[in-house]
Protein backbone atom coordinates (compact mmCIF):
# COMPACT_ATOMS: atom_id res chain seq x y z
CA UNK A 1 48.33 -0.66 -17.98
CA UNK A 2 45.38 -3.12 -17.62
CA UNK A 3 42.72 -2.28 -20.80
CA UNK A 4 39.55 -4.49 -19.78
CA UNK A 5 38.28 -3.97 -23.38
CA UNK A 6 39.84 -2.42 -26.22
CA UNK A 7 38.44 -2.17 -29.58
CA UNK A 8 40.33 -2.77 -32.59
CA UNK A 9 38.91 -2.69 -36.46
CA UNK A 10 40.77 -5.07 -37.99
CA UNK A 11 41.05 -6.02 -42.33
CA UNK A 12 40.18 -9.92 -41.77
CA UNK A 13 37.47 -10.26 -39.53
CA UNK A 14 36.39 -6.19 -38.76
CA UNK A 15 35.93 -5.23 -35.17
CA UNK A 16 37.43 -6.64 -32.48
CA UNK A 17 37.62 -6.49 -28.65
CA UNK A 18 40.40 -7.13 -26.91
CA UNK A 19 41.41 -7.38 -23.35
CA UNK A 20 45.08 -5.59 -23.61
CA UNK A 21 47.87 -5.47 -21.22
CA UNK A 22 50.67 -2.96 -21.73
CA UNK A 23 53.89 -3.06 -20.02
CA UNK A 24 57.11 -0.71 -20.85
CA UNK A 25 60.65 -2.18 -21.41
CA UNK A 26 63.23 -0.41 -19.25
CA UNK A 27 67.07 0.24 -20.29
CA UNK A 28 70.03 -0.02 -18.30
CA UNK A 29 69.58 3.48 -17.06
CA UNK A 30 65.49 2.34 -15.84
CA UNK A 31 63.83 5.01 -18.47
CA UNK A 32 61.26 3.32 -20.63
CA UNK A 33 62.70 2.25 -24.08
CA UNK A 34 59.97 -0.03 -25.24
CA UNK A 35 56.61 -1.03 -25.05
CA UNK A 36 55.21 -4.72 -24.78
CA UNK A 37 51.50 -5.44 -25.46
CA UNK A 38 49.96 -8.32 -24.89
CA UNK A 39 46.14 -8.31 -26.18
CA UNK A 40 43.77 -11.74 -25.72
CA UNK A 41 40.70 -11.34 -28.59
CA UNK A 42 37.66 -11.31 -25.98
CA UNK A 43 35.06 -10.76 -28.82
CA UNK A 44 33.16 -13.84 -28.80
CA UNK A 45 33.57 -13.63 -25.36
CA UNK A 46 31.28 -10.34 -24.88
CA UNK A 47 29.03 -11.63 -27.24
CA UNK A 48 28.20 -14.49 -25.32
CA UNK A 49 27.98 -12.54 -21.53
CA UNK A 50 25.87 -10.13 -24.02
CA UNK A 51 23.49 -12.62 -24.89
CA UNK A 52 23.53 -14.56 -21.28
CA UNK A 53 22.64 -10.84 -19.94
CA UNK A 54 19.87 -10.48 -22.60
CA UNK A 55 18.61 -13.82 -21.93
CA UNK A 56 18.50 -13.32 -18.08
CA UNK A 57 16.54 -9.61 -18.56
CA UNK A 58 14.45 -11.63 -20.31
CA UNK A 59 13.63 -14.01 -18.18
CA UNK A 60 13.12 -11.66 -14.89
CA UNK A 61 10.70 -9.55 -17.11
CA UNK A 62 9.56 -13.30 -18.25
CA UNK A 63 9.12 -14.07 -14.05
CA UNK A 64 7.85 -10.32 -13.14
CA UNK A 65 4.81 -10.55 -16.10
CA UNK A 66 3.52 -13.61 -14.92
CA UNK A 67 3.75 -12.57 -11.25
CA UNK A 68 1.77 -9.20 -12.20
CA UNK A 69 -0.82 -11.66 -14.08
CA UNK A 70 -1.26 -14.01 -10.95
CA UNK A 71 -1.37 -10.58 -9.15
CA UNK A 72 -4.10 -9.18 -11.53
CA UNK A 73 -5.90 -12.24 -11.40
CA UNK A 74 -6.10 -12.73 -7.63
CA UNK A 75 -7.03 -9.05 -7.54
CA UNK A 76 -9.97 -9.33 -9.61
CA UNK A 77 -11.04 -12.63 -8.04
CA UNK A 78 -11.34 -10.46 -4.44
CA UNK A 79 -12.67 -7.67 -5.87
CA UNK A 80 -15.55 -9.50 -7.65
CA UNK A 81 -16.08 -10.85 -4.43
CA UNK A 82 -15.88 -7.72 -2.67
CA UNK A 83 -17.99 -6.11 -5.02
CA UNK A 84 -20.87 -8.93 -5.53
CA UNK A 85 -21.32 -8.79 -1.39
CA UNK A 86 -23.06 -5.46 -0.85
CA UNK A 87 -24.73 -5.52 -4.08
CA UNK A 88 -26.52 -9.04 -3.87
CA UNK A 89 -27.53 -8.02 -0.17
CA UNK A 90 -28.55 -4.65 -1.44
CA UNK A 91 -30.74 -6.45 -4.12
CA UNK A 92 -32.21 -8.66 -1.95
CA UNK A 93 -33.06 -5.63 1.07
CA UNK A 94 -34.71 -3.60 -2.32
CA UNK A 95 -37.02 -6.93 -3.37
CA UNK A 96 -38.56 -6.45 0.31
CA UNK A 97 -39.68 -2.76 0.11
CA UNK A 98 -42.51 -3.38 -2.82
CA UNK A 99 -44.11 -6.40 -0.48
CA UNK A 100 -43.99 -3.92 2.73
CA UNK A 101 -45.41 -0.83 1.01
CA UNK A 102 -48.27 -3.01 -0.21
CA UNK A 103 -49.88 -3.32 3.47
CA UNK A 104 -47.56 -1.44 5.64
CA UNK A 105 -48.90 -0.81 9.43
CA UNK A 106 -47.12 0.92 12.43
CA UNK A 107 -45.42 -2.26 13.43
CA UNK A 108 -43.76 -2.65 9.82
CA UNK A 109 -42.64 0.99 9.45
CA UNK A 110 -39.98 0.31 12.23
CA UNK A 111 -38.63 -3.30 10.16
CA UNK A 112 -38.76 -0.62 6.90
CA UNK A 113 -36.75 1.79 8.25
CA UNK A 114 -34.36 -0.76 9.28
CA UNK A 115 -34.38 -2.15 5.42
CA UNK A 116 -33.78 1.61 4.24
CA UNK A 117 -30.93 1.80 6.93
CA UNK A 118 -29.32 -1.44 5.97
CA UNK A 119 -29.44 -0.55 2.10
CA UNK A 120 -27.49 3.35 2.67
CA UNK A 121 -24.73 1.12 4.79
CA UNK A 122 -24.70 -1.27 1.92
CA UNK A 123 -24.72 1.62 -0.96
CA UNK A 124 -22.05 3.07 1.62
CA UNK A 125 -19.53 0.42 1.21
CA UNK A 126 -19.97 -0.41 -2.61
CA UNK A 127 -19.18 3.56 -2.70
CA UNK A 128 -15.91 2.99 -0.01
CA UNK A 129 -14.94 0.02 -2.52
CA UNK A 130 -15.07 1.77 -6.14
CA UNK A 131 -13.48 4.96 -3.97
CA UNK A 132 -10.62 2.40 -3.19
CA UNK A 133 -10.24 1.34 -6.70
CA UNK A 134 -9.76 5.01 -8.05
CA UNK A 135 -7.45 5.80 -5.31
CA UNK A 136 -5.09 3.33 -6.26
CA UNK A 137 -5.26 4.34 -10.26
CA UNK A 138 -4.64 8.21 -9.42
CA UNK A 139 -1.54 6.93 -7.16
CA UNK A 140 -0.55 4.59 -10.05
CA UNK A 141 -0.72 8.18 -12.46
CA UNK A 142 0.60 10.14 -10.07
CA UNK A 143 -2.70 11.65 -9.41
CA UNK A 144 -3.70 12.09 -6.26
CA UNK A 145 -3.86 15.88 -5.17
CA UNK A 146 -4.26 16.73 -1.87
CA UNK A 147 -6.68 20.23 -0.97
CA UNK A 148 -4.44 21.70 1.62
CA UNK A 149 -5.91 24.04 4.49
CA UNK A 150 -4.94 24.68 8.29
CA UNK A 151 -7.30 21.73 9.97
CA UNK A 152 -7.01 20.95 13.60
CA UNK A 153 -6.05 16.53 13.92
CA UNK A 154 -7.84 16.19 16.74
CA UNK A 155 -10.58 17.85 16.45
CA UNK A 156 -11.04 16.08 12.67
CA UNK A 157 -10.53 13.00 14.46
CA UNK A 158 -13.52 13.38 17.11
CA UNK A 159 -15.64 14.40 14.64
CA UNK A 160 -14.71 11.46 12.70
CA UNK A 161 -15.24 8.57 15.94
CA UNK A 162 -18.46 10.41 16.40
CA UNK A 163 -20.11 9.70 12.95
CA UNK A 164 -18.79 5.91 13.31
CA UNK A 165 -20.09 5.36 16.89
CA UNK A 166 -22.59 3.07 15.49
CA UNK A 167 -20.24 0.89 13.78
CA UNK A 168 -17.81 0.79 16.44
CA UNK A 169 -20.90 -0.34 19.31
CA UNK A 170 -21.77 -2.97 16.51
CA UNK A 171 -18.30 -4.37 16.59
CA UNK A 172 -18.16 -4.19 20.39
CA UNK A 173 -15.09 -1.96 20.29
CA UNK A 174 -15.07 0.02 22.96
CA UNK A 175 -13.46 3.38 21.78
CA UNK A 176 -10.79 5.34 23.78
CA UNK A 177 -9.70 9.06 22.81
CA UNK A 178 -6.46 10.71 23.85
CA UNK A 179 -6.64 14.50 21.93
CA UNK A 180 -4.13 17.21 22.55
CA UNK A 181 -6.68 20.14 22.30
CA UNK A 182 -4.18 21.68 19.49
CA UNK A 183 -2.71 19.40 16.84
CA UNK A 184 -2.77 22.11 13.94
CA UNK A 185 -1.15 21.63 10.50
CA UNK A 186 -1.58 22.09 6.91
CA UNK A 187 -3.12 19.10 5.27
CA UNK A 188 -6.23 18.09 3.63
CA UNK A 189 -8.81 17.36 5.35
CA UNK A 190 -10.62 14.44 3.65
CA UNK A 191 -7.73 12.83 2.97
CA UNK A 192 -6.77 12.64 6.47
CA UNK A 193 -10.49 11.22 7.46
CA UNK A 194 -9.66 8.16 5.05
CA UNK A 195 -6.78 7.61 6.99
CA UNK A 196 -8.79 8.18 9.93
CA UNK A 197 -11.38 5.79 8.73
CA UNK A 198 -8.90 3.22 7.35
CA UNK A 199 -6.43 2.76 10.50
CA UNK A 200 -10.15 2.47 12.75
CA UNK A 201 -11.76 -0.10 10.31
CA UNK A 202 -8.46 -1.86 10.51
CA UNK A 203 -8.68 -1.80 14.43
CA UNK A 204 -12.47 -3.23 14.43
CA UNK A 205 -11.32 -6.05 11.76
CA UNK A 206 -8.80 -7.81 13.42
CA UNK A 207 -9.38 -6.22 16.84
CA UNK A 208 -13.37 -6.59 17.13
CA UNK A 209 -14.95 -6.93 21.11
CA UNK A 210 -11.80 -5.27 22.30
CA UNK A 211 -11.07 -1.72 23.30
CA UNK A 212 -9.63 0.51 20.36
CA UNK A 213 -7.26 3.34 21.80
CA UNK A 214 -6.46 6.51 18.94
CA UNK A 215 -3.94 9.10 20.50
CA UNK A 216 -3.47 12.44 18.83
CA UNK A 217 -0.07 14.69 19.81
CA UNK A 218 1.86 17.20 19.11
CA UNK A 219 5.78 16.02 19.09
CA UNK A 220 8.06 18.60 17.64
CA UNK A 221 7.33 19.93 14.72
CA UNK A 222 4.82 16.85 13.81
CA UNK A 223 1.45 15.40 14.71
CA UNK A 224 1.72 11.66 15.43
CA UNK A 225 -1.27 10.05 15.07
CA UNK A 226 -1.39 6.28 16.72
CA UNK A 227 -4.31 3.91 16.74
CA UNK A 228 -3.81 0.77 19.11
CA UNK A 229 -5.75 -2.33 19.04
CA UNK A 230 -5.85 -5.45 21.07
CA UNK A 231 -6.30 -8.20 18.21
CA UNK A 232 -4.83 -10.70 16.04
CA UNK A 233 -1.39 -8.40 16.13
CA UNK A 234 1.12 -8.54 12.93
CA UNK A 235 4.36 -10.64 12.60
CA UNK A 236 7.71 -9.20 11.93
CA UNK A 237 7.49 -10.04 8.54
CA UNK A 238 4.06 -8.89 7.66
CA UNK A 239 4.67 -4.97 9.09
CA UNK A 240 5.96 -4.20 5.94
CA UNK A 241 3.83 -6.20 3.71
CA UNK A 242 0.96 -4.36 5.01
CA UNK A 243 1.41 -1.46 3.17
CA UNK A 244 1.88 -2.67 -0.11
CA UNK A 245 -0.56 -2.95 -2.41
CA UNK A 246 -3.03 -5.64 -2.50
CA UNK A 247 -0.85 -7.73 0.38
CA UNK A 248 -2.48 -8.97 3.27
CA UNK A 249 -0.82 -10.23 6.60
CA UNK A 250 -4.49 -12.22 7.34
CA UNK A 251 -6.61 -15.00 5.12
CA UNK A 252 -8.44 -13.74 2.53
CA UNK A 253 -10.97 -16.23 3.73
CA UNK A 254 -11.49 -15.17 6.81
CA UNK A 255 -11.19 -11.24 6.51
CA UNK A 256 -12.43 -9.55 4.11
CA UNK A 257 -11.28 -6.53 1.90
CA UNK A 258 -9.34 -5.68 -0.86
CA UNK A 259 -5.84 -5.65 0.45
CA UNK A 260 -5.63 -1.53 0.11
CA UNK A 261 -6.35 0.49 3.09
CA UNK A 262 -3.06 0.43 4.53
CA UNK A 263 -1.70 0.91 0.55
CA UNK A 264 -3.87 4.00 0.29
CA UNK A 265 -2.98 5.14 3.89
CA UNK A 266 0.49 5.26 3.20
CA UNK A 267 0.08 7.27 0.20
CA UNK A 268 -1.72 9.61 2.09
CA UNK A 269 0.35 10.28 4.68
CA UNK A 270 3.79 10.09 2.44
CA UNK A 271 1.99 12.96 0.47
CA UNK A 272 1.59 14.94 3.23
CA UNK A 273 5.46 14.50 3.74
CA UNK A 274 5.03 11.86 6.28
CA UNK A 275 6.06 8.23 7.60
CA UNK A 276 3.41 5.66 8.81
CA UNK A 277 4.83 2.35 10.72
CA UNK A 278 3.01 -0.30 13.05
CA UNK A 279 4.54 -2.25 16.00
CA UNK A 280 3.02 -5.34 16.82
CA UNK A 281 3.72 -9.06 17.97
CA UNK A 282 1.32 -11.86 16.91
CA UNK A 283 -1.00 -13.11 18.84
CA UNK A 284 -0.27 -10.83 21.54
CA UNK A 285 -2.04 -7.87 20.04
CA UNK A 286 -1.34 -4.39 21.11
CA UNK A 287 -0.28 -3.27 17.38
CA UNK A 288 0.26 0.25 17.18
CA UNK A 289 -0.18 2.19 14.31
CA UNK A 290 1.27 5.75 14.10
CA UNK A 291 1.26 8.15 11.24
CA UNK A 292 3.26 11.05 11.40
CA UNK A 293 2.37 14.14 9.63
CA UNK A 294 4.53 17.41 9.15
């Protein structure tokens, strides 16, 4: 018998562990008459693994809190960023109305209407950011309930393209719909329009002046949802970063956002019992993006 560790309470110096190996002492007929031990004290031993462990926990929890602080930090720096952008531009578009109202004619009422329009898209995505932000706390609480109800994909999704036709003619993305008439499950709604809204904004970032193709099907017992667009594409190593939170697979410089779309979008679509992936090369565009739904 091999005894890794074997404790023994001892008079002299109390308890002791000891690594013990215990072999028997045959006679001349081969039936065990005897039994030799032979124990090594491995006390001080363990104590100093137990402290090497200790100090090694300590130092990946050490590591992990100072990575969470540079994360926490770089997070705030983008969001205050993020943040700032709308609202200075919003204050700025407000500062104009008193001067126009003061001697407004025909011709001005078209450049006001343009300031109004301007301010809602501005208010619009201060509201998509701070929306973000809660998101991510109710999926760090475990939070985030879903409304379930029998809603048709594709016909969500149409309805969805048509309210951001404006947005998608600004970006020059020319948009290209492939609907099976039925794709019927039971999810929630508004949910599903963030991913809707999320995987599209995502096309027109990285894929702007280029056609954007979403395809909505039926395969199995699923709906797969895939949104294709001809930009930037991802690397190998990025496709999973993507979906974590706060990573980004592009410079923060030269994109901007807050690093949680994709985050969010998986959430979504895991909560709905579901897998989201994207294919892509870079530089050669073409990334798909499929979520599939149960």
């Amino acid at each position: 018998m091999d005894i890794p560790e074997e404790p023994l309470l001892t008079k002299a110096r109390g308890l002791r562990i000891l690594h013990t190996k215990k072999i028997p002492i045959l006679n001349s007929e081969g039936v065990p008459e005897y039994l030799l031990g032979i124990s090594e004290d491995i006390t001080e031993k363990k104590r100093n693994e137990e402290t090497h462990n200790q100090l090694f926990i300590a130092k990946v929890a050490r590591d992990e809190a100072e990575k969470g602080i540079q994360l926490r930090d770089d997070f705030i720096a983008v969001a205050a960023h993020e943040l700032k952008t709308p609202l200075t531009a919003l204050k700025l578009q407000f500062q104009l109305i008193p001067k126009l109202l003061k001697n407004i004619d025909f011709s001005e009422k078209i450049r006001f209407s343009q300031l109004i329009e301007n301010s809602l898209r501005q208010l619009d995505q201060f509201g998509q950011l701070v929306n973000e932000l809660l998101d991510v706390s109710r999926m760090s609480t475990g939070t985030l309930n879903l409304r379930l109800i029998i809603t048709n994909l594709s016909i969500l999704t149409e309805e969805v393209m048509q309210r951001y036709k404006q947005e998608l003619a600004a970006s020059g993305c020319e948009l290209r719909l492939q609907l099976q008439p039925r794709v019927i499950g039971n999810w929630d709604p508004m949910r599903l329009e963030q991913v809707l809204v999320n995987l599209m904004t995502n096309a027109m970032k990285y894929g702007a002046g280029k056609p954007i193709e979403i395809r909505c099907q039926v395969s199995g017992d699923r709906a797969v949802l895939s949104v294709r667009d001809h930009g930037i594409g991802v690397t190998k190593e990025d496709q999973i970063k993507i979906f974590k939170r706060f990573e980004r697979a592009a410079p923060v410089t030269k994109y901007r956002g807050l690093g949680l779309g994709l985050f969010i979008t998986r959430h979504i679509v895991e909560a709905h019992h579901g897998t989201i992936q994207v294919e892509s090369e870079l530089e050669k565009g073409t990334p798909y993006r499929h979520a599939t739904l149960t």
